[in-house]
C-alpha atoms as a PDB file:
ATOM      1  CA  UNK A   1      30.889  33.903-143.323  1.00  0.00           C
ATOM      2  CA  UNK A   2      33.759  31.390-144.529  1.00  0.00           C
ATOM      3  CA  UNK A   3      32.281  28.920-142.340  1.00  0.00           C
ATOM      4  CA  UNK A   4      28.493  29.330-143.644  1.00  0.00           C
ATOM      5  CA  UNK A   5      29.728  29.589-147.432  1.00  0.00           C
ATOM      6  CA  UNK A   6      31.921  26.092-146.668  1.00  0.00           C
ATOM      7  CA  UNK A   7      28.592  24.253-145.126  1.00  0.00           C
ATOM      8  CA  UNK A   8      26.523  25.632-148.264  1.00  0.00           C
ATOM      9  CA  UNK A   9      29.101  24.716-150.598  1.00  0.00           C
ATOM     10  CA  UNK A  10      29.351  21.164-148.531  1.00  0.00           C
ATOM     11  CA  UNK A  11      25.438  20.955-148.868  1.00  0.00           C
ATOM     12  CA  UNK A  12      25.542  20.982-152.588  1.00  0.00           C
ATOM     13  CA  UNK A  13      28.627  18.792-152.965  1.00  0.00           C
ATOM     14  CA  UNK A  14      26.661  15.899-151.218  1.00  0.00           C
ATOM     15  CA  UNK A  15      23.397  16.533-152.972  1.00  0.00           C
ATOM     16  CA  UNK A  16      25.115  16.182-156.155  1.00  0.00           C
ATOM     17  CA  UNK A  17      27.724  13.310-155.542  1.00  0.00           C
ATOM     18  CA  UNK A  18      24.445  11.294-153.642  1.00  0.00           C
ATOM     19  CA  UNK A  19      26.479  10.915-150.677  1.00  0.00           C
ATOM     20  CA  UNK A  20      25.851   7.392-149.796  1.00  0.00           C
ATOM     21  CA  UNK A  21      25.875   8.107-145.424  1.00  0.00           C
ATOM     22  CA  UNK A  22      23.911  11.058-146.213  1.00  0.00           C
ATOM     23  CA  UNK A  23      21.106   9.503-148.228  1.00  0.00           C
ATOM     24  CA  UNK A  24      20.669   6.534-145.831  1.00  0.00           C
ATOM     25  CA  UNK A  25      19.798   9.475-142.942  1.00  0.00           C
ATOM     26  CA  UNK A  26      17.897  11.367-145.065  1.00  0.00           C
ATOM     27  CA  UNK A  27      16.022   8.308-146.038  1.00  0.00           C
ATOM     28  CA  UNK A  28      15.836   7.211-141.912  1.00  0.00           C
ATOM     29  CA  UNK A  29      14.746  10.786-140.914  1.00  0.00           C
ATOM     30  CA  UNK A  30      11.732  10.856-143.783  1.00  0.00           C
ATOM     31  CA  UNK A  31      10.799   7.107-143.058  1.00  0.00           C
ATOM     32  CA  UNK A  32      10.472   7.731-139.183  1.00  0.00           C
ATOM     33  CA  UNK A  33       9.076  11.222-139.167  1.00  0.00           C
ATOM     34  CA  UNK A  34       6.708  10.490-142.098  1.00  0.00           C
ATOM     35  CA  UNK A  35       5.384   7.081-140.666  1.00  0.00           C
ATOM     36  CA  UNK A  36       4.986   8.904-137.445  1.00  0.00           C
ATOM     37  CA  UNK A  37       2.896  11.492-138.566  1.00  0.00           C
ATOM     38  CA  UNK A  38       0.803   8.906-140.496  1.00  0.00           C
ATOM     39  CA  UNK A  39      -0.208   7.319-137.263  1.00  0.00           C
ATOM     40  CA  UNK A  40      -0.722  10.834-135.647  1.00  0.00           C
ATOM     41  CA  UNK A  41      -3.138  11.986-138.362  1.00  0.00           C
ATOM     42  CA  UNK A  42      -4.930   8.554-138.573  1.00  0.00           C
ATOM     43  CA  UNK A  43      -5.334   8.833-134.709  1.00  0.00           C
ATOM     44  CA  UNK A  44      -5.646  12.228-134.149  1.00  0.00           C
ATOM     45  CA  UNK A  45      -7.775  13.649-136.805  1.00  0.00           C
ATOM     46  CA  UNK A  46     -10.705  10.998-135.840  1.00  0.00           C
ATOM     47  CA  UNK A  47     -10.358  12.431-132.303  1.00  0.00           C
ATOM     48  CA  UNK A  48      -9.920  16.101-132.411  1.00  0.00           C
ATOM     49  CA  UNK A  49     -13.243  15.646-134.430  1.00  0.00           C
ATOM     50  CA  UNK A  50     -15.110  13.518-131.523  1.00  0.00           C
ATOM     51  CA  UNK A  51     -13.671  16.096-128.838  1.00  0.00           C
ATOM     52  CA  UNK A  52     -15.183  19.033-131.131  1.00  0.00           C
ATOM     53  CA  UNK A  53     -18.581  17.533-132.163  1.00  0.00           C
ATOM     54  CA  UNK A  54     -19.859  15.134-129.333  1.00  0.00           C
ATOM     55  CA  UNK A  55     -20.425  15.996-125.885  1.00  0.00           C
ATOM     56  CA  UNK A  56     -19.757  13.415-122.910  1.00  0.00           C
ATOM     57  CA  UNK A  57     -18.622  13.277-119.337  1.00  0.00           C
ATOM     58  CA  UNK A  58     -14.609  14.145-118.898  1.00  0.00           C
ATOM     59  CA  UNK A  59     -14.356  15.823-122.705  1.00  0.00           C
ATOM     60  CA  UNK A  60     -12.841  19.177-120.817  1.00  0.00           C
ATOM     61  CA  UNK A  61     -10.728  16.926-119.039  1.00  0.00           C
ATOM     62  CA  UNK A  62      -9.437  15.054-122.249  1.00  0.00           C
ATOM     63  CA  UNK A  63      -8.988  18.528-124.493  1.00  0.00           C
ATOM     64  CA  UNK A  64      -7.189  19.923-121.313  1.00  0.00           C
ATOM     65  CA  UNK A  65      -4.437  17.075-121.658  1.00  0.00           C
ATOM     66  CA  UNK A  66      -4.582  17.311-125.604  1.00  0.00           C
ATOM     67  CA  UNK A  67      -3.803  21.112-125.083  1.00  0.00           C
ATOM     68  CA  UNK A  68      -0.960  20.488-122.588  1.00  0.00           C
ATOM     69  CA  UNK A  69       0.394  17.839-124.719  1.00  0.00           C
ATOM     70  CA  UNK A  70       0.882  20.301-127.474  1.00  0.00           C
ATOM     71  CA  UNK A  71       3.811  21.595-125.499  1.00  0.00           C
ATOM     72  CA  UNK A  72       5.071  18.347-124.320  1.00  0.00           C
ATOM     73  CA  UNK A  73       9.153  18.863-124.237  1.00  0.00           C
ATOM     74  CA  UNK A  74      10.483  15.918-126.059  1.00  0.00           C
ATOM     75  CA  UNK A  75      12.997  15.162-123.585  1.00  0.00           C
ATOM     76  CA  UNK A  76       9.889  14.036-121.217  1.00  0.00           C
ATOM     77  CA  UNK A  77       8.355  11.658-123.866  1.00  0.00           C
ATOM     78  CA  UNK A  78      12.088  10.791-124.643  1.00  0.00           C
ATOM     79  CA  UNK A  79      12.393   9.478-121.091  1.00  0.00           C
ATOM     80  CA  UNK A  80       9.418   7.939-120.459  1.00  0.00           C
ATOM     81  CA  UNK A  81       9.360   6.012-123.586  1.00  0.00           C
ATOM     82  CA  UNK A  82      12.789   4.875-122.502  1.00  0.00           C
ATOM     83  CA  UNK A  83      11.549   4.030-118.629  1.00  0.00           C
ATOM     84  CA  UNK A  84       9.090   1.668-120.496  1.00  0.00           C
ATOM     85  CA  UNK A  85      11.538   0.216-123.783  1.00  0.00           C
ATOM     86  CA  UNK A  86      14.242  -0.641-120.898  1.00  0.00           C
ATOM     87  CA  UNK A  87      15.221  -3.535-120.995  1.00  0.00           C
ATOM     88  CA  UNK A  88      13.858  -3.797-117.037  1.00  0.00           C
ATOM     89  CA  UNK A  89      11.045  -1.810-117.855  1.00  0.00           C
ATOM     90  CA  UNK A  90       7.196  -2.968-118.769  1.00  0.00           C
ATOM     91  CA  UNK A  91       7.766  -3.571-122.357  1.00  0.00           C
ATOM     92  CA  UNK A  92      11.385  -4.357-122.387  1.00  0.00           C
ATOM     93  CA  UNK A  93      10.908  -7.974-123.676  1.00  0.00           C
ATOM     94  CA  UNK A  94       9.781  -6.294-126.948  1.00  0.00           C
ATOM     95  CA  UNK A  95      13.589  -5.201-127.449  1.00  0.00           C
ATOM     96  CA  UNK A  96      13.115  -2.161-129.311  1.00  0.00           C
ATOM     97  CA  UNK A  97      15.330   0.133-127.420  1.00  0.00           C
ATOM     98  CA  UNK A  98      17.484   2.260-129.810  1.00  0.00           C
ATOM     99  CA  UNK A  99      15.836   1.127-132.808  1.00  0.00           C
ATOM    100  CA  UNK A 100      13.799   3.076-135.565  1.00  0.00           C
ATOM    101  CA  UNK A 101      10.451   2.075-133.937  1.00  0.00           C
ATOM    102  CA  UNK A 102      11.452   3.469-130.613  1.00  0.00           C
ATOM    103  CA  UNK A 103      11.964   6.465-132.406  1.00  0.00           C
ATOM    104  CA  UNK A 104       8.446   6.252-134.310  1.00  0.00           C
ATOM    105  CA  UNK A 105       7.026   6.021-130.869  1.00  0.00           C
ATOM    106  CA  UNK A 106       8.287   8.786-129.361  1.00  0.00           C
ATOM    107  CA  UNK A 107       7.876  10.990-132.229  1.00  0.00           C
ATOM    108  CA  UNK A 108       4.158   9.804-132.624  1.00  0.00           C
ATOM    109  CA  UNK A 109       3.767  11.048-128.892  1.00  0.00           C
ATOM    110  CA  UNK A 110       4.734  14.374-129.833  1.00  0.00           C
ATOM    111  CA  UNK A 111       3.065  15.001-133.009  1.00  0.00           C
ATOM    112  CA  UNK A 112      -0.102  12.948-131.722  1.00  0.00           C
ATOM    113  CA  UNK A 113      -1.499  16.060-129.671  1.00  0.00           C
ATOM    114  CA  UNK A 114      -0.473  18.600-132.086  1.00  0.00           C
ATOM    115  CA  UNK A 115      -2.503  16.898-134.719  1.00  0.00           C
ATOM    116  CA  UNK A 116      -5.596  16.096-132.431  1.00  0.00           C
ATOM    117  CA  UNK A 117      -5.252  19.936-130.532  1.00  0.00           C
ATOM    118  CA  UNK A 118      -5.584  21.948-134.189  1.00  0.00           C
ATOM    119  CA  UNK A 119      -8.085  19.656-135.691  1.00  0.00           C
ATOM    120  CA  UNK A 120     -10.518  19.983-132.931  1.00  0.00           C
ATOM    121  CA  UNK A 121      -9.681  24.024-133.135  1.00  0.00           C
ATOM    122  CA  UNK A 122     -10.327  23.775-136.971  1.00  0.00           C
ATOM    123  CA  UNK A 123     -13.355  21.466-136.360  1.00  0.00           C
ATOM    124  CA  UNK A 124     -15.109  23.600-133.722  1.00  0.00           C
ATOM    125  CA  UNK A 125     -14.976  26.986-135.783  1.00  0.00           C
ATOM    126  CA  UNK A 126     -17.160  25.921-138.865  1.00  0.00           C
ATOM    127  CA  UNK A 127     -20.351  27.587-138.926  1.00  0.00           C
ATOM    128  CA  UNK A 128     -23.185  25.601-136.222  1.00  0.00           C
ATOM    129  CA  UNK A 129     -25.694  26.132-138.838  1.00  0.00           C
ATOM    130  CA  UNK A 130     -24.048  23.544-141.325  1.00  0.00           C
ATOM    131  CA  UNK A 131     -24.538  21.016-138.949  1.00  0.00           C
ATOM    132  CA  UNK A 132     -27.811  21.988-138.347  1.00  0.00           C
ATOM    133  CA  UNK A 133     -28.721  21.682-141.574  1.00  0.00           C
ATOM    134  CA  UNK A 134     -27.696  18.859-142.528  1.00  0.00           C
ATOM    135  CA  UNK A 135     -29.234  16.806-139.673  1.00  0.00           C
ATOM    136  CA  UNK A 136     -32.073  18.531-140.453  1.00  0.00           C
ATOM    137  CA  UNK A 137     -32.148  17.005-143.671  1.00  0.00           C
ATOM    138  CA  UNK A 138     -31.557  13.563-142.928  1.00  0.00           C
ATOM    139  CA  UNK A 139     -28.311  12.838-142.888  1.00  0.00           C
ATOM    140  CA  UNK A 140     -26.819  10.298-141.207  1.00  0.00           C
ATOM    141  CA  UNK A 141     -24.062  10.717-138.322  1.00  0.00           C
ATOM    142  CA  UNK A 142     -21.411   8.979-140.871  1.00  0.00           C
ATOM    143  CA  UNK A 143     -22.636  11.413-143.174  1.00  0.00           C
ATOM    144  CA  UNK A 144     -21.972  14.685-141.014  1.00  0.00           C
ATOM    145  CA  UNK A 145     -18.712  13.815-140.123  1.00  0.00           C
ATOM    146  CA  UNK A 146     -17.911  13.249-143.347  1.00  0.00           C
ATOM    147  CA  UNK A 147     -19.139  16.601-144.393  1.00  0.00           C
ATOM    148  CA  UNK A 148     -17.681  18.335-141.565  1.00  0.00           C
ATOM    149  CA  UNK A 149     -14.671  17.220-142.542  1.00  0.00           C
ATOM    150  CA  UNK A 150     -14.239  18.269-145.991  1.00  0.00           C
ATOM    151  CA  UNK A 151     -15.515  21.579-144.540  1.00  0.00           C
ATOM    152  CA  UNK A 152     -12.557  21.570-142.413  1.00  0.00           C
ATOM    153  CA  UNK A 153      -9.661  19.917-144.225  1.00  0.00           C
ATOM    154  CA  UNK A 154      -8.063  23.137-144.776  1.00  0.00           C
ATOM    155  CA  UNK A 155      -7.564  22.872-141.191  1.00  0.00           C
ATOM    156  CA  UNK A 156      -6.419  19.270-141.067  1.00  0.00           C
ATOM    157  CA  UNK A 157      -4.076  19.827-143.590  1.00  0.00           C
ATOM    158  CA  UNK A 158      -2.618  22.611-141.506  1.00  0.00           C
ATOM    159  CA  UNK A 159      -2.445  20.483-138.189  1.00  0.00           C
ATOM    160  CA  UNK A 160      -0.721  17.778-140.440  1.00  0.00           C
ATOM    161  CA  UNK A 161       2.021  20.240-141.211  1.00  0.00           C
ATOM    162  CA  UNK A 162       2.326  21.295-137.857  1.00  0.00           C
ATOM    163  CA  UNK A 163       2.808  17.502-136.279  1.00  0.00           C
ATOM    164  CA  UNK A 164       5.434  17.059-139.523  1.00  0.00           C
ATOM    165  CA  UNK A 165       6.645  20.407-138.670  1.00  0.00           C
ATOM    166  CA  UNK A 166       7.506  19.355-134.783  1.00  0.00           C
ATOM    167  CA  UNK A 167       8.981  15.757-135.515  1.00  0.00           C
ATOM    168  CA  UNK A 168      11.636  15.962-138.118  1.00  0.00           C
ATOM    169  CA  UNK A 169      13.032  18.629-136.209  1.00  0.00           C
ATOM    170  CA  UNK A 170      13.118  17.166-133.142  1.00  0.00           C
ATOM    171  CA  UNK A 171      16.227  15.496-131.299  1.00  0.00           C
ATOM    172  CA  UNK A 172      15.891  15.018-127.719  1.00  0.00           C
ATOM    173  CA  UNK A 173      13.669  12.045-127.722  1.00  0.00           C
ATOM    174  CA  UNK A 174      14.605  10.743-130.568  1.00  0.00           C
ATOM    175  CA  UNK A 175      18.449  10.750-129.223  1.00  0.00           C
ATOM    176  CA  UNK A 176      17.517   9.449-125.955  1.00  0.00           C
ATOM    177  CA  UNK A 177      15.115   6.255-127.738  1.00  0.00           C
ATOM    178  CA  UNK A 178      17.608   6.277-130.571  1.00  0.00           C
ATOM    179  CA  UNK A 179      21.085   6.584-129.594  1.00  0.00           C
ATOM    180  CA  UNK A 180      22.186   8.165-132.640  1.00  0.00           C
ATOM    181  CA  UNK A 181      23.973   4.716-134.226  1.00  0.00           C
ATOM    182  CA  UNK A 182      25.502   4.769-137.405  1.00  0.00           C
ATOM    183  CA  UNK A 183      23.700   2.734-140.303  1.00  0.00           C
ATOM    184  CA  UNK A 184      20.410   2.126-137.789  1.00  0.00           C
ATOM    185  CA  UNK A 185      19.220   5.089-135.903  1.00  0.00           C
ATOM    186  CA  UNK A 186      21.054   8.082-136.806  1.00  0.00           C
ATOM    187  CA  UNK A 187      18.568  10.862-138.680  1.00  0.00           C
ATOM    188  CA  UNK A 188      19.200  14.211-139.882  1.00  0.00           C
ATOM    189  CA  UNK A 189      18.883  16.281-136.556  1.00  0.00           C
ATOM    190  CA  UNK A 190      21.012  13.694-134.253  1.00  0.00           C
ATOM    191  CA  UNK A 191      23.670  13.330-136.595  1.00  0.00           C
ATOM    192  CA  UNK A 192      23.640  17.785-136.883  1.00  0.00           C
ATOM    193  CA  UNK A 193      23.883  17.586-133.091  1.00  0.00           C
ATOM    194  CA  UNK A 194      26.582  15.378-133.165  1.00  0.00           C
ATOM    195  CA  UNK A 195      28.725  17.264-135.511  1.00  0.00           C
ATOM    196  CA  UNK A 196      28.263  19.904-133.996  1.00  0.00           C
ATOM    197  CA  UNK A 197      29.477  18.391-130.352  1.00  0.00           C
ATOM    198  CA  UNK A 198      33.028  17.099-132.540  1.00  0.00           C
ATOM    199  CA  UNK A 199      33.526  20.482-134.155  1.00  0.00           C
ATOM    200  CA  UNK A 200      32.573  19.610-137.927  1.00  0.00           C
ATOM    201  CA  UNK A 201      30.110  23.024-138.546  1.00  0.00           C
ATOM    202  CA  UNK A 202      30.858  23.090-141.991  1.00  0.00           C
ATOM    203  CA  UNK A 203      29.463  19.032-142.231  1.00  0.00           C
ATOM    204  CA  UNK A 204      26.758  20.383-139.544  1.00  0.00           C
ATOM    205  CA  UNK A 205      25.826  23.195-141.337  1.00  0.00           C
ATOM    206  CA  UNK A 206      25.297  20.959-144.893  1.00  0.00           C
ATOM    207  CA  UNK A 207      23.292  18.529-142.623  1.00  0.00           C
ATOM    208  CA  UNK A 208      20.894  21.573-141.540  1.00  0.00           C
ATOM    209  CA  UNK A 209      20.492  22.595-145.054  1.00  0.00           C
ATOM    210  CA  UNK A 210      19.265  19.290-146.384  1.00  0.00           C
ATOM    211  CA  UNK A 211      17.003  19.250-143.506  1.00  0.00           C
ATOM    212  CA  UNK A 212      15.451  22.181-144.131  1.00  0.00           C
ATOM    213  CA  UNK A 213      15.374  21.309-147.871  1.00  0.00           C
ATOM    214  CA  UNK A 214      13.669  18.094-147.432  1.00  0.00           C
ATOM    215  CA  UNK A 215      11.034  20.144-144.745  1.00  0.00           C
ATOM    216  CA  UNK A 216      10.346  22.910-147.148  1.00  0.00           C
ATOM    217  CA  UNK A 217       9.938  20.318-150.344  1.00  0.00           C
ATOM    218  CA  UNK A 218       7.019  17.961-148.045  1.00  0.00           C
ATOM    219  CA  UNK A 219       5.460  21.364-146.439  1.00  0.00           C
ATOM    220  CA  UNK A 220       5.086  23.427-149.992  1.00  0.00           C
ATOM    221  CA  UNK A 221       3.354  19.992-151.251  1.00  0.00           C
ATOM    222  CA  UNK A 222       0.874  20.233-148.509  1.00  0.00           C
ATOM    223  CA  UNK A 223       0.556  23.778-149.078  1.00  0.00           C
ATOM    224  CA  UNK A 224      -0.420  23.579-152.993  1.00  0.00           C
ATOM    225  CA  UNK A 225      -2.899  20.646-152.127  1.00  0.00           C
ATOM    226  CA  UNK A 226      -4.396  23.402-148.804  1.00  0.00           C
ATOM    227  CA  UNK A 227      -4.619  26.147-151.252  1.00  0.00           C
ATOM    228  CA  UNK A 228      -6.254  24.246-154.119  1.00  0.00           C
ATOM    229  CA  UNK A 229      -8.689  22.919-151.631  1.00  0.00           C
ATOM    230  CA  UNK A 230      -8.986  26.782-150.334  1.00  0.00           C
END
């Protein structure tokens, strides 16, 4: 209990005193999970919605290995994003190997199923007959989606918060792409791991807390805008 009092105690210290260390990888951790789930939802809402609404040759095949990636350990994407950053591997020459964008890229391959695998859940359950209807009176396919999707965003929102959810508390990947380096790489979860490897649980403890703190603040935003909507 001493122990989980110290880290709380810790927790508050550096939220008040704006810990200089611990704002830069709060700051890190927001900018890479928050960009990455940006490019998740701008990729994968567009095509959960094609895999739910259009029919063409291979879709089971595609929303078998959207469903599969859902589960993806992050120490696989960790590795093969690292076979192909390597310096001797395919995209080596781009040098981005333990830098934030490695990390964006290996977090976007997480989240990128997640986002795509619950839209095209929420997508698929609204009623057939609105889509009837509305072709029925004219409107264009632009126009369906459109509507389909406001119909839906309740759902969207929900598979946003889920990708979020799954990339600002990951480590693996982002340790393996990453490397955990002071002042460049190092975000809230790798530098928790890494405390906790040296010993410091009071310091790992205070780490977890702002984590959570930051997770809870972005999640109950996206829950007032679901529930407004709802």
């Amino acid at each position: 209990m001493d122990l989980i009092a110290e880290g709380i105690t810790q927790a508050f210290r550096l939220l008040i005193k704006g810990d200089r260390e611990v704002l830069r990888i709060a700051l890190l951790t927001l900018r890479v999970s928050g960009l990455a789930t940006m490019i998740s939802t701008l990729v994968g809402v567009p095509l959960g919605t094609a895999l739910s609404l259009w029919s063409f040759r291979g879709r089971r095949r595609v929303a078998g290995f959207v469903n599969t990636g859902m589960g993806l350990p992050p120490v696989v994407v960790g590795l093969w994003v690292s076979v192909f950053l390597w310096r001797t591997g395919p995209l080596g020459f781009l040098r981005l190997m333990y830098t934030p964008t490695a990390m964006v890229i290996a977090q976007t391959i997480i989240a990128l199923p997640i986002v795509t695998g619950l839209t095209m859940a929420g997508v698929g359950q609204l009623d057939p007959g609105i889509r009837l209807q509305m072709l029925s009176l004219g409107a264009s396919s632009w126009q369906l989606v459109c509507i389909l999707m406001r119909e839906a965003k309740l759902s969207v929102l929900a598979a946003i918060m889920a990708g979020f959810g799954r990339v600002v508390a990951e480590v693996g990947a982002s340790m393996m792409v990453g490397g955990n380096l002071l002042g460049q790489t190092r975000v809230l979860t790798t530098a928790t791991s890494m405390e906790v490897s040296k010993g410091n649980f009071g310091f790992a403890i205070a780490l977890s807390i702002i984590l959570v703190a930051i997770t809870y603040v972005i999640n109950a935003g996206l829950t007032r805008i679901q529930q407004q909507g709802q």
